[in-house]
Protein backbone atom coordinates (compact mmCIF):
# COMPACT_ATOMS: atom_id res chain seq x y z
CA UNK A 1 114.95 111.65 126.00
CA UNK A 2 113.39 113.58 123.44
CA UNK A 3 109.52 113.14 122.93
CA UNK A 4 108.53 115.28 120.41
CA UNK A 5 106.94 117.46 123.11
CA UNK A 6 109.89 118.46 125.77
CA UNK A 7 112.09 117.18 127.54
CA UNK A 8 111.41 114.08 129.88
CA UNK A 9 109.43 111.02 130.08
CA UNK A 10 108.28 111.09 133.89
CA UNK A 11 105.49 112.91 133.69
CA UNK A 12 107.13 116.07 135.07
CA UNK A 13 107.05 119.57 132.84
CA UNK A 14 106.28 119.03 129.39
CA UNK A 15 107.43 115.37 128.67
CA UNK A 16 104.81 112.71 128.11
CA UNK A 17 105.61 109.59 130.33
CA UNK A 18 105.22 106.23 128.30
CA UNK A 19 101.89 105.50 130.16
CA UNK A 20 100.56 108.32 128.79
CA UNK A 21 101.96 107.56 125.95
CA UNK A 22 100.71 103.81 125.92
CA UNK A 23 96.88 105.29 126.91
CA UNK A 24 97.16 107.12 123.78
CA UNK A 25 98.05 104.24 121.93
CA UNK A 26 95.25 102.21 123.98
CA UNK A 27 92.58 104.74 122.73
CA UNK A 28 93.55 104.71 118.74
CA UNK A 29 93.06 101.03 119.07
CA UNK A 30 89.84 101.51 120.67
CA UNK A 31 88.85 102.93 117.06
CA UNK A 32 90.54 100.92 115.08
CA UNK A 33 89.18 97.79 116.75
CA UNK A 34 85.36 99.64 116.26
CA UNK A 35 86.24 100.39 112.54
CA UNK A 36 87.03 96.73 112.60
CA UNK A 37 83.80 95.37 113.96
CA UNK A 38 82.22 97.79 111.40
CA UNK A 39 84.21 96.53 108.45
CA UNK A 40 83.23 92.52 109.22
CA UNK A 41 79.70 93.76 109.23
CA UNK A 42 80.22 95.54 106.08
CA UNK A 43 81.87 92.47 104.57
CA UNK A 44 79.18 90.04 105.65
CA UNK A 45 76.54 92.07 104.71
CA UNK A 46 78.30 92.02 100.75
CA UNK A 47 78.31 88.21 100.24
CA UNK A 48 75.25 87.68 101.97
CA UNK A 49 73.49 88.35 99.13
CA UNK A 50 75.27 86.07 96.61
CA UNK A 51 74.27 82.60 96.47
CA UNK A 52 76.88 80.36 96.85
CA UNK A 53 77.99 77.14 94.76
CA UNK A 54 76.06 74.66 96.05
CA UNK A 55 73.16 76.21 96.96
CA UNK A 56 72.14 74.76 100.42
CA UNK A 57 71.76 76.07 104.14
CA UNK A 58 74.76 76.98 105.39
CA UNK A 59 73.60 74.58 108.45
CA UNK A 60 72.96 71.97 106.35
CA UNK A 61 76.42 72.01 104.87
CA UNK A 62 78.37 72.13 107.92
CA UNK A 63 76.91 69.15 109.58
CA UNK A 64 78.07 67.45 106.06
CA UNK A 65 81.81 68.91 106.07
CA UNK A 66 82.14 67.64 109.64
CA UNK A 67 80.37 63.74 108.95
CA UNK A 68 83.07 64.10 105.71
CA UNK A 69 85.55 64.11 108.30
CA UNK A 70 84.53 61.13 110.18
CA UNK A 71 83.41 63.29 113.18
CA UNK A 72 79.45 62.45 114.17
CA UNK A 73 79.72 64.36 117.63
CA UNK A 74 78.81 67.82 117.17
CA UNK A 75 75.14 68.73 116.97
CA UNK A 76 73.58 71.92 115.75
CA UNK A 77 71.94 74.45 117.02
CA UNK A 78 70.04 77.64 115.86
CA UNK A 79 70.69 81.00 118.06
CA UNK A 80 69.41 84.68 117.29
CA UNK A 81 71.55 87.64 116.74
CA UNK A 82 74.29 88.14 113.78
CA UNK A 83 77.45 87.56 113.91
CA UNK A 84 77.03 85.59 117.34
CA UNK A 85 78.02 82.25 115.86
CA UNK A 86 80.31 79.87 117.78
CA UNK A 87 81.19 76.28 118.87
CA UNK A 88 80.71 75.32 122.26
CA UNK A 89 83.81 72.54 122.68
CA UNK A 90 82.24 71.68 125.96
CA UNK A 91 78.80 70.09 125.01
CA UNK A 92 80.07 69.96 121.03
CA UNK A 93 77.27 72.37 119.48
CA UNK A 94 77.99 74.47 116.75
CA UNK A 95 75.43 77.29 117.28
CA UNK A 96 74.63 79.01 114.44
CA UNK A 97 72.90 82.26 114.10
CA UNK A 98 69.70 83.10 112.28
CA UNK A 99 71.87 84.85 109.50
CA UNK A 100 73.60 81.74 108.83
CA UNK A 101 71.74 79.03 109.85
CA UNK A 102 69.10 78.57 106.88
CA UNK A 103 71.38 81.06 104.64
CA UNK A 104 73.12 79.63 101.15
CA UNK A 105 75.20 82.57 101.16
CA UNK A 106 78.64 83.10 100.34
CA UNK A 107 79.06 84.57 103.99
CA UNK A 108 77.02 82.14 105.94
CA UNK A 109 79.11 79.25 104.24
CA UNK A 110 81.96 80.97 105.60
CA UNK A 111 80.76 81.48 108.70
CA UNK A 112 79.44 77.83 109.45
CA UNK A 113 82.28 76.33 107.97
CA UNK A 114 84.53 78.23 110.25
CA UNK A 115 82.65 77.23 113.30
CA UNK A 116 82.88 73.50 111.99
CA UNK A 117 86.96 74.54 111.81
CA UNK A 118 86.72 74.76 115.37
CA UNK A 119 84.59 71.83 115.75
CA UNK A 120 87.51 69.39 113.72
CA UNK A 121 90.25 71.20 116.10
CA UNK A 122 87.98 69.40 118.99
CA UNK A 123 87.85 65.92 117.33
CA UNK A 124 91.93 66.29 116.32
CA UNK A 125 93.02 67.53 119.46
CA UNK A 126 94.05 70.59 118.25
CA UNK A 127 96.60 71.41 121.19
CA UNK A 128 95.83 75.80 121.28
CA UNK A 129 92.43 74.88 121.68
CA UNK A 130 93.02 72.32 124.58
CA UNK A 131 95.16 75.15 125.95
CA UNK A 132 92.62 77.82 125.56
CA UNK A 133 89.39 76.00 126.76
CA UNK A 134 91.49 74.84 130.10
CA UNK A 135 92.68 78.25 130.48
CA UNK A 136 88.64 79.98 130.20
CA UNK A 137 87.90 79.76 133.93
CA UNK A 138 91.16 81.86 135.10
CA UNK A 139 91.27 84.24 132.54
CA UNK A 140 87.63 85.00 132.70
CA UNK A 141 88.54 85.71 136.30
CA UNK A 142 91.78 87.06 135.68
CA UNK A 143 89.85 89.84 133.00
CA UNK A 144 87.18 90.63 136.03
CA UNK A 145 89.06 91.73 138.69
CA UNK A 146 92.66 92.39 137.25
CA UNK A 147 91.33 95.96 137.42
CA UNK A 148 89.81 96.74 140.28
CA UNK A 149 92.68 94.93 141.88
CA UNK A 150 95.21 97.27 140.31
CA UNK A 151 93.24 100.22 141.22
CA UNK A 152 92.91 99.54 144.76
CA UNK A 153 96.74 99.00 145.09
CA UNK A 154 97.67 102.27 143.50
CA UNK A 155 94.89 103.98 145.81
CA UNK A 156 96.09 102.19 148.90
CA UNK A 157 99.78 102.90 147.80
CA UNK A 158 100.37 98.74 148.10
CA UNK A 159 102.46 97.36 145.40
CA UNK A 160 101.82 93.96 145.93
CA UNK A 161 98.32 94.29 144.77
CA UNK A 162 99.37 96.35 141.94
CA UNK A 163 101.46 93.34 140.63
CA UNK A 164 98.55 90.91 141.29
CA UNK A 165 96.40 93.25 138.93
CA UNK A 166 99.05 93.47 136.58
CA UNK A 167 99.75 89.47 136.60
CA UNK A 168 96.12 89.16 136.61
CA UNK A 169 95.51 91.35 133.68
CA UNK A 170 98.53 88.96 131.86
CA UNK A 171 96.30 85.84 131.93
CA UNK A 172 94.04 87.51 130.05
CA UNK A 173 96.77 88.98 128.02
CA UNK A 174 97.65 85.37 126.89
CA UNK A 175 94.24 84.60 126.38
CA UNK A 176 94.23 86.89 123.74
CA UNK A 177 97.60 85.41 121.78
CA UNK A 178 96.40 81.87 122.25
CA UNK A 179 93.06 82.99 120.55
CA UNK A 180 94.66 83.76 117.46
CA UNK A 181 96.22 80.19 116.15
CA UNK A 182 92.96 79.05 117.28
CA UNK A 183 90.98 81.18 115.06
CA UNK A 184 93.33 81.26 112.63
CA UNK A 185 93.29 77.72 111.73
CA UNK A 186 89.97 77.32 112.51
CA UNK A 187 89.33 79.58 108.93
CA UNK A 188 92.27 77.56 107.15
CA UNK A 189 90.51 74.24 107.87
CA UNK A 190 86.69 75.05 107.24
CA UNK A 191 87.88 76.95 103.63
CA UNK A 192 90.17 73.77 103.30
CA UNK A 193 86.81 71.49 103.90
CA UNK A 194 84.81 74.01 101.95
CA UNK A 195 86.93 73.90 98.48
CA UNK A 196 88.01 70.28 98.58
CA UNK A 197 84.28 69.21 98.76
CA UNK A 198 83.12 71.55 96.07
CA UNK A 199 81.02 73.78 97.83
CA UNK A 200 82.02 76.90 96.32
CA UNK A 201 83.36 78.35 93.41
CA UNK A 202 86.50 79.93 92.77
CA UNK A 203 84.46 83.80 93.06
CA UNK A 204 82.86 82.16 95.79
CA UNK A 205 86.13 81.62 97.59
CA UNK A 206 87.25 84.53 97.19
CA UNK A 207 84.11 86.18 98.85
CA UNK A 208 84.79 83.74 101.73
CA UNK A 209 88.19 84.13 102.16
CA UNK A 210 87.60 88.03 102.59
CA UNK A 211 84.29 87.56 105.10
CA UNK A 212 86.86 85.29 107.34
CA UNK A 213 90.05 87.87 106.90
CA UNK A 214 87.63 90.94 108.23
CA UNK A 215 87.03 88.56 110.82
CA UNK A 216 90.27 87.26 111.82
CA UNK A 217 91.54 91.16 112.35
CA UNK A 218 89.21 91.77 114.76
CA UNK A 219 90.86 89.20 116.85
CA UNK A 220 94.29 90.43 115.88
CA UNK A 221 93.29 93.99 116.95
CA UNK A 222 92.09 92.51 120.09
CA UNK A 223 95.09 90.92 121.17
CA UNK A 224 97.37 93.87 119.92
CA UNK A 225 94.86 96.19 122.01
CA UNK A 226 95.51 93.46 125.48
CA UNK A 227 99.37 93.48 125.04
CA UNK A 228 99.55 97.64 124.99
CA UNK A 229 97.49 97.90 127.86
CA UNK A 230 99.02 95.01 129.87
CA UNK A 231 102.45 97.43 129.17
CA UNK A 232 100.65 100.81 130.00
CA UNK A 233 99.68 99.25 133.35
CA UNK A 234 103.20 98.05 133.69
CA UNK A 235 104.42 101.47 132.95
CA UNK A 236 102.13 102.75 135.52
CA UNK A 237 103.62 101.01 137.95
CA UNK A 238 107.28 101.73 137.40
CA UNK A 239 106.40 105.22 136.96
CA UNK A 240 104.90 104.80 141.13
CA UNK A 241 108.28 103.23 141.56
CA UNK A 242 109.96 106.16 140.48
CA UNK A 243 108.47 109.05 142.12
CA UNK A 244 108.81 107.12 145.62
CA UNK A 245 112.67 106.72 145.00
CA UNK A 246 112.59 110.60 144.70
């Protein structure tokens, strides 16, 4: 097969073998997935100086949208850093950081609102979510040693724990895909909340819809970035495979 560089794709004389091929790919999302992180910050930073609609703490307001929605179990919680907001489905706290907590921006409404998303996917049963929070303890462990367990089999020469890496490195792979319905419809429902109480405008909207879209590619990017490597260290593999059958 032609490569655009030689002739080949095993590594051998001037080809480029698909892992290689794959790390390249691995590294240009590297930087697209940092040009990400930089453009949410951007965007955040934009509407967090206009005012939004209603014209209370973003805090404030997300306690509301959820008590709207007949759920009373989440309490709130104030945590430092920006951009560190979440919702903890385990003791049902929707931290909020110090940027959004006491903000009445167009971006902290977002934010909150998002968070309280995740907090109504809780109270509704939201099956991805279910799915995701049962499957934190593996792929957390899955993500830690998928690695070093792939390394050590192509060091010791033993496939077997090459394919444990690789199925490993997979949980965490899914992780990544189940991730994005979550956050996906997380957004959908806290702008849904958002606009049918009245809490923005229609400028404002549009503000918030962008600060959760800069968002939501991060996690895109993310999982894109999981599923290449998961087939470079595939590729790696095979290509072990095929210099042995030499």
């Amino acid at each position: 097969m032609y490569t655009g560089y030689g002739y080949g794709t095993n590594g051998y004389g001037y080809g480029m073998s698909s892992a290689n091929l794959l790390y390249i790919a691995v590294i240009v999302l590297m930087f697209v997935g940092m040009w990400a992180q930089g453009h949410v910050s951007r965007v955040f930073q934009a509407y967090s100086g206009i005012r939004a609609k209603d014209g209370r703490a973003a805090g404030e307001v997300a306690m509301e949208l959820l008590r709207r929605e007949g759920n009373n179990n989440v309490s709130l919680a104030r945590i430092s850093g920006t951009l560190t907001d979440n919702y903890d489905p385990r003791t049902e706290t929707l931290n909020l950081s110090d940027a959004v907590y006491a903000s009445n921006s167009v971006s902290a409404l977002a934010v909150a609102a998002h968070e309280a998303g995740h907090a109504m996917q809780k109270y509704t049963g939201y099956a991805p979510l279910v799915l995701r929070s049962a499957a934190v303890p593996v792929c957390n462990w899955g993500s830690r040693m998928s690695m070093p367990i792939f390394i050590a089999g192509l060091i010791f020469s033993f496939r077997p724990l090459v394919y444990v890496g690789i199925v490993l490195f997979a949980f965490a792979v899914v992780f990544s895909l189940i991730t994005l319905p979550v956050e996906f419809d997380a957004s959908r429902r806290g702008l849904q909340m958002l606009t049918s109480g009245g809490y923005l405008s229609m400028e404002d909207e549009i503000g918030a819809r962008k600060v959760l879209r800069a968002a939501a590619l991060t996690y895109v990017i993310s999982a894109l970035s999981a599923v290449v490597q998961l087939l470079r260290l595939i590729a790696i593999a095979n290509s072990g495979n095929n210099r042995r059958r030499r």
